[in-house]
Structure formats: C-alpha cells, structure tokens
C-alpha atoms as a PDB file:
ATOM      1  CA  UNK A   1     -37.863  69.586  56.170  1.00  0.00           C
ATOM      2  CA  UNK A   2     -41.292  68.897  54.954  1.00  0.00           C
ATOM      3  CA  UNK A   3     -41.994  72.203  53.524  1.00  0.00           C
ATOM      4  CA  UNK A   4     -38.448  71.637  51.522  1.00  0.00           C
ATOM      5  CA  UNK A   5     -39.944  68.247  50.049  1.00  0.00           C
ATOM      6  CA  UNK A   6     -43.663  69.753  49.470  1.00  0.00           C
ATOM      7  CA  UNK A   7     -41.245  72.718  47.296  1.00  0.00           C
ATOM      8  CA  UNK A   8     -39.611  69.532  45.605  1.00  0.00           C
ATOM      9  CA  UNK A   9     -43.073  68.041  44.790  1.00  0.00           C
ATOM     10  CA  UNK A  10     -44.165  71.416  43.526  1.00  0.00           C
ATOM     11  CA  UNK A  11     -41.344  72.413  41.154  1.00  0.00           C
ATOM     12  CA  UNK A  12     -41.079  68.525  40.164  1.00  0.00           C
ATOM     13  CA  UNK A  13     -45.081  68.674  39.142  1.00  0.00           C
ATOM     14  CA  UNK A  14     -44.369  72.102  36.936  1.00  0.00           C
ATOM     15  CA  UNK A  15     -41.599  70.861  35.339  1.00  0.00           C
ATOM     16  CA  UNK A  16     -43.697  67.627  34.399  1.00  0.00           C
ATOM     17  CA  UNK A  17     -46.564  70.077  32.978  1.00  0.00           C
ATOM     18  CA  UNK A  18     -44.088  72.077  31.163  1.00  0.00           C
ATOM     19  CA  UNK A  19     -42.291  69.206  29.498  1.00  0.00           C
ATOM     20  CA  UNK A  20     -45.385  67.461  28.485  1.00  0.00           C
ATOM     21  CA  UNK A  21     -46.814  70.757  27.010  1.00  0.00           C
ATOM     22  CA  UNK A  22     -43.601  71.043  24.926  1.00  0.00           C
ATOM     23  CA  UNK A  23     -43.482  67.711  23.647  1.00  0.00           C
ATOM     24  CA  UNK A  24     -47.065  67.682  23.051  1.00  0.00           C
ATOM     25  CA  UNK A  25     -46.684  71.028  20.776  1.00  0.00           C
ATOM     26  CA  UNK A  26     -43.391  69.149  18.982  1.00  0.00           C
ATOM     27  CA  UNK A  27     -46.149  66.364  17.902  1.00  0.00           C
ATOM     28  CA  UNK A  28     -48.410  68.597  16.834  1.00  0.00           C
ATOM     29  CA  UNK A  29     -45.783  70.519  14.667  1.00  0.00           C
ATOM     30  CA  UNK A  30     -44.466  67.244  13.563  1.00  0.00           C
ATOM     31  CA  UNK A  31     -48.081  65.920  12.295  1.00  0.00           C
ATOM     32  CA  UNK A  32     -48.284  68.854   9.976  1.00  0.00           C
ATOM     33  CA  UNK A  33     -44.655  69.123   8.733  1.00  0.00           C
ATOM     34  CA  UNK A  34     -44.719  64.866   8.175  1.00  0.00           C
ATOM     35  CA  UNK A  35     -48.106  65.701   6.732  1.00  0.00           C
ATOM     36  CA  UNK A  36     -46.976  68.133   3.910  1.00  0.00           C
ATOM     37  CA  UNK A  37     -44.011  66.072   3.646  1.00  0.00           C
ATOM     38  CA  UNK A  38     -46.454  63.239   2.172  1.00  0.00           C
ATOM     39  CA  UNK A  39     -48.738  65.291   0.993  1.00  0.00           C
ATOM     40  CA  UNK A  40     -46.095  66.771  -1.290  1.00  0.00           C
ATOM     41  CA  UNK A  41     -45.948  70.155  -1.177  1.00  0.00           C
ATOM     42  CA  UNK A  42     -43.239  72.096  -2.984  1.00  0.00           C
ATOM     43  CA  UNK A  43     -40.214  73.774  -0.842  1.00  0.00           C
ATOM     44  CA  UNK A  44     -40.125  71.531   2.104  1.00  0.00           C
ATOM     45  CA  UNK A  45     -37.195  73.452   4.126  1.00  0.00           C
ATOM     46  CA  UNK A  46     -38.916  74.148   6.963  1.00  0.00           C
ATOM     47  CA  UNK A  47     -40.699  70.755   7.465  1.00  0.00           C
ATOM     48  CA  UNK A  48     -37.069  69.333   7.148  1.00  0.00           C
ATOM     49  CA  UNK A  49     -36.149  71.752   9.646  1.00  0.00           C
ATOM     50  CA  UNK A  50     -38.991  71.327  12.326  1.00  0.00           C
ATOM     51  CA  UNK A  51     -38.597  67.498  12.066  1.00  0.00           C
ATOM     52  CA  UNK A  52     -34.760  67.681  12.485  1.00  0.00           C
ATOM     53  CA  UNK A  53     -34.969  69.849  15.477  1.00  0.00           C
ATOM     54  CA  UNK A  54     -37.741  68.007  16.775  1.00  0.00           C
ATOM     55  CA  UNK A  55     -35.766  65.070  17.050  1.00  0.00           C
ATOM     56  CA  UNK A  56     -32.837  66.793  18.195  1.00  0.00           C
ATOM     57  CA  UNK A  57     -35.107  68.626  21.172  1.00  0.00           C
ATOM     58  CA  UNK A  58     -36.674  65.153  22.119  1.00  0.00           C
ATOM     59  CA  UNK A  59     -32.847  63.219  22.018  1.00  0.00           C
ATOM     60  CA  UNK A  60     -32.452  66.213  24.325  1.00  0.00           C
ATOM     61  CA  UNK A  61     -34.558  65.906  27.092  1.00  0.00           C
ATOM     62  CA  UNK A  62     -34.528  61.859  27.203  1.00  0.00           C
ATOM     63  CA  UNK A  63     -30.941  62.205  27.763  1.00  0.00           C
ATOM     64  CA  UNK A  64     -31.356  64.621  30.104  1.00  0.00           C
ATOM     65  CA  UNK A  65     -33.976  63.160  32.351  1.00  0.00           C
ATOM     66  CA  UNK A  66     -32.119  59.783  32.233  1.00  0.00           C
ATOM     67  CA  UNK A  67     -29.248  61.170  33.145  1.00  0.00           C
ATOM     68  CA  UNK A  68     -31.029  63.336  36.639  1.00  0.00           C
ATOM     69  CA  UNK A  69     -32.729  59.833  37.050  1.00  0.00           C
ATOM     70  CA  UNK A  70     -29.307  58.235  37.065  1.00  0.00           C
ATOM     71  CA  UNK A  71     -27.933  60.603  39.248  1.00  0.00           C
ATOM     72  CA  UNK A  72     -30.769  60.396  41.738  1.00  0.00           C
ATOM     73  CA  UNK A  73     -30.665  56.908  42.342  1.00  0.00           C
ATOM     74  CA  UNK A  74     -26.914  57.576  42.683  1.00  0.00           C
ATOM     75  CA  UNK A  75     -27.762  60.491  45.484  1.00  0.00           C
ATOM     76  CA  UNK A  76     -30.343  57.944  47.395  1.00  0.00           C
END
C-alpha cells in the first residue's frame, strides 16, 4: 500500500513539472505574439492563432484539473 501511494506521489509530481513547463512555454509564446501584436507588425495570423489556442489550451487544463479535484474530494 505504501509503495502504491509513493507511485501516486511520483506520477502526481511529473505531471505537476510537465504542466508547469507547458504553461510556462504558452507565456512565453504569448509575450512575443501580444508583443508583435502591439508592436504592429504586418500579417498577424499566427499571433492571432497562438493567442487563441493559448487560451483555449489553458481553459483546458483549468477545467480539467478542477474537475479531477472535484472528483477527488468526491472519492475521499
């Protein structure tokens, strides 16, 4: 039983990594598309694009992880 949980804590603590790495790269991709979005540059399709599916990823995993949160406290 307590090797299952120290699994649980491992996979829980990669998962964390991973989704902070990903939403830490969205930001950064953000901060330059929002930046030649001010800036001005000509064609801005892609900027458009990376900020649209940026917030579309992040809507994404809040509702996810509030929804496993939800269910946890359910499980408990």
């Amino acid at each position: 039983m307590k090797n299952l949980q120290n699994s649980r804590k491992g996979r829980d603590r990669i998962k964390t990594i991973v989704l902070t790495a990903i939403v830490l790269i969205l930001l950064a991709l953000d901060w330059a598309a929002l930046h030649d979005i001010f800036k001005g540059e000509p064609n801005l399709y892609l900027e458009y694009a990376v900020v649209v599916f940026s917030i579309i990823l992040i809507s994404a995993v809040i509702f996810i992880t509030l929804k496993r949160k939800k269910r946890r406290v359910n499980i408990t």
